[in-house]
N, C-alpha and C. Protein backbone atom coordinates (compact mmCIF):
# COMPACT_ATOMS: atom_id res chain seq x y z
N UNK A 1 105.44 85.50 2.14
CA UNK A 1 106.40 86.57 2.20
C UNK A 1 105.63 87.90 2.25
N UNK A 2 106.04 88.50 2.97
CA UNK A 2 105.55 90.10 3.06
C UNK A 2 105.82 90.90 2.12
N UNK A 3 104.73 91.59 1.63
CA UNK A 3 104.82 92.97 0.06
C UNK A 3 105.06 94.45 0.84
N UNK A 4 105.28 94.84 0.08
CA UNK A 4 105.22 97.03 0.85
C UNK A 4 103.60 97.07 -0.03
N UNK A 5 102.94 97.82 1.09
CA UNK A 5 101.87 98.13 0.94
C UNK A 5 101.27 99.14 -0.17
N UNK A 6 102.72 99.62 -0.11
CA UNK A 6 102.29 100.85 -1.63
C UNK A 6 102.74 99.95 -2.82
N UNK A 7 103.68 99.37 -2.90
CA UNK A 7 103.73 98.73 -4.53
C UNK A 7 103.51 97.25 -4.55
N UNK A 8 103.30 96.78 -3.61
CA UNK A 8 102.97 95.20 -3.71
C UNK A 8 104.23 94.32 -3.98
N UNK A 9 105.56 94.92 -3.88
CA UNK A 9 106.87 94.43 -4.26
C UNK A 9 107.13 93.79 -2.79
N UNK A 10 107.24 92.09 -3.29
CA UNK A 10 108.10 91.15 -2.21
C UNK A 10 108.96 91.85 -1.29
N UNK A 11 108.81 91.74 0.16
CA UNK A 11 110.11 92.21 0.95
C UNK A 11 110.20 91.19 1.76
N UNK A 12 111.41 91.25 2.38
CA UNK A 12 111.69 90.44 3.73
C UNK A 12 111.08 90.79 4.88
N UNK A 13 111.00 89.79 5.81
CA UNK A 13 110.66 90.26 7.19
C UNK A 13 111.72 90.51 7.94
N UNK A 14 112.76 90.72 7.21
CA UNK A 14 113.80 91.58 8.12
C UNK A 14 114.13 93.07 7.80
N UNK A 15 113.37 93.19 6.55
CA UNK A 15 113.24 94.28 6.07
C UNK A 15 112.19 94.99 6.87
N UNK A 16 111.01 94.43 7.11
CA UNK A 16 109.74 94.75 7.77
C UNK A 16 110.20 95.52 9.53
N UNK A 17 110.75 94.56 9.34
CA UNK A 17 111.23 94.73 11.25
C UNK A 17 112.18 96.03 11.13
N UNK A 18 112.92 95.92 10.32
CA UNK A 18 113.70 97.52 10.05
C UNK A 18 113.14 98.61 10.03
N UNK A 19 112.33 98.58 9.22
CA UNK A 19 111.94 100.09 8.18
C UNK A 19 109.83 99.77 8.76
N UNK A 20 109.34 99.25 9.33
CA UNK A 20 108.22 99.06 9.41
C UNK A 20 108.08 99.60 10.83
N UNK A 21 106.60 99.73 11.12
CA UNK A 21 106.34 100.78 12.50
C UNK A 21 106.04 99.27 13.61
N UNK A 22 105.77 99.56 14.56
CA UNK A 22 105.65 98.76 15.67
C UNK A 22 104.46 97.26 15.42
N UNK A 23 103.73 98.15 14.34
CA UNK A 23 102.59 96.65 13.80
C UNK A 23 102.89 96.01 12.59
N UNK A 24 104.04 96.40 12.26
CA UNK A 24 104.49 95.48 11.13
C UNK A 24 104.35 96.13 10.12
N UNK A 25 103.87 97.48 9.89
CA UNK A 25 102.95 97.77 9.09
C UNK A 25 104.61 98.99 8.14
N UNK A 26 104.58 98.59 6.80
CA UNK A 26 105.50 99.25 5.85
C UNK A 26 104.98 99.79 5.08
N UNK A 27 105.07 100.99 4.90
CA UNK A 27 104.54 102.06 4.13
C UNK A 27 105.43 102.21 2.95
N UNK A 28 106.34 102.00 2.53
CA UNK A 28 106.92 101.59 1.17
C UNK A 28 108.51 100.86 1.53
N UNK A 29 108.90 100.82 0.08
CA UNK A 29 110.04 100.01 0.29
C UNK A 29 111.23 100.86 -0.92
N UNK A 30 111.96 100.33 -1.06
CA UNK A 30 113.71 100.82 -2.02
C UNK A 30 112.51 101.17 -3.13
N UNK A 31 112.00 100.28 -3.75
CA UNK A 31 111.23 100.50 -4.76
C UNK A 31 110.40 101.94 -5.27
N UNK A 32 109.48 102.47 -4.55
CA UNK A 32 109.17 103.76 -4.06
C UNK A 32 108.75 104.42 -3.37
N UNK A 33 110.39 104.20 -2.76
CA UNK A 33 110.23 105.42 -1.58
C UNK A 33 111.53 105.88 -2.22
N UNK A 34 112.22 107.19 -1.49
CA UNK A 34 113.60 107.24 -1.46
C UNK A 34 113.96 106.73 -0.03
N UNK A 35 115.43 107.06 -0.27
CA UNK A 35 116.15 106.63 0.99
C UNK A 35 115.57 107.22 2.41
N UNK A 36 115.78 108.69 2.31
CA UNK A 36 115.36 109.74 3.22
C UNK A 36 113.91 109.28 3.53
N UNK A 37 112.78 109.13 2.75
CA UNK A 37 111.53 109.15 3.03
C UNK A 37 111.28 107.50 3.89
N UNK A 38 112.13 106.75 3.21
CA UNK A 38 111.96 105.28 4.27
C UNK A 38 113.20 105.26 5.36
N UNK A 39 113.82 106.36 5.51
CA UNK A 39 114.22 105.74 7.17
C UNK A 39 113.89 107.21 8.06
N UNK A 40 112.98 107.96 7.17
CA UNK A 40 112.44 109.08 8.01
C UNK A 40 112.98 110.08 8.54
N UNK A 41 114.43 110.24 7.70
CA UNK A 41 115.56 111.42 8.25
C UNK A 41 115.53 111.95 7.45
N UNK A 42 115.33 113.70 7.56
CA UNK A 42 115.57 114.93 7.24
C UNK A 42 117.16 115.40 6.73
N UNK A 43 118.08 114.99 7.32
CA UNK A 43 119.51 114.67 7.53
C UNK A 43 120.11 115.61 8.89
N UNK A 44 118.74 116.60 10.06
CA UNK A 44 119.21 117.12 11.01
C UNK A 44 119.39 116.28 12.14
N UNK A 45 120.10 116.33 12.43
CA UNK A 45 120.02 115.72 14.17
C UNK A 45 120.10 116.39 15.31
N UNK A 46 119.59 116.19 15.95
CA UNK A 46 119.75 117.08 17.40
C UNK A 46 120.39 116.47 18.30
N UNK A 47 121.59 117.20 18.63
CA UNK A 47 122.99 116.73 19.10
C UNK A 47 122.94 117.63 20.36
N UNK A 48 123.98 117.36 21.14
CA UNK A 48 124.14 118.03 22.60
C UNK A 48 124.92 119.48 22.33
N UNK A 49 124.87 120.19 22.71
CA UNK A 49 125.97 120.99 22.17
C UNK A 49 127.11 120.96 23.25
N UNK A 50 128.50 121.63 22.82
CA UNK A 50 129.89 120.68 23.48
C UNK A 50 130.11 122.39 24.23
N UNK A 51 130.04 122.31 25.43
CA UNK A 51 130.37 123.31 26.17
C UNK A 51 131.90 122.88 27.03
N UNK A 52 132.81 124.57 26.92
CA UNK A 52 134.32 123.66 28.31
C UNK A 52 134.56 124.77 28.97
């Protein structure tokens, strides 16, 4: 089973495939990270703007 590299805490490999970069590679997990810092959103988005 696959660990997060920062705390050594068991994860899934469906977790991995989620939240992990293109080599598999997870830089933390629920454990410690926060939310924001493991799915890498600021909470801005850059949206189209609505012109009529």
């Amino acid at each position: 089973m696959p660990t997060c590299h920062n705390c050594d805490t068991p994860i899934s490999a469906t977790f991995v495939r989620v939240f992990g970069d293109n080599d598999g590679t997870l830089e933390g997990c629920v454990h410690c990270l926060s939310s924001t810092e493991l799915t890498g959103s600021d909470g801005r988005h850059e949206s189209p703007s609505l012109r009529h």
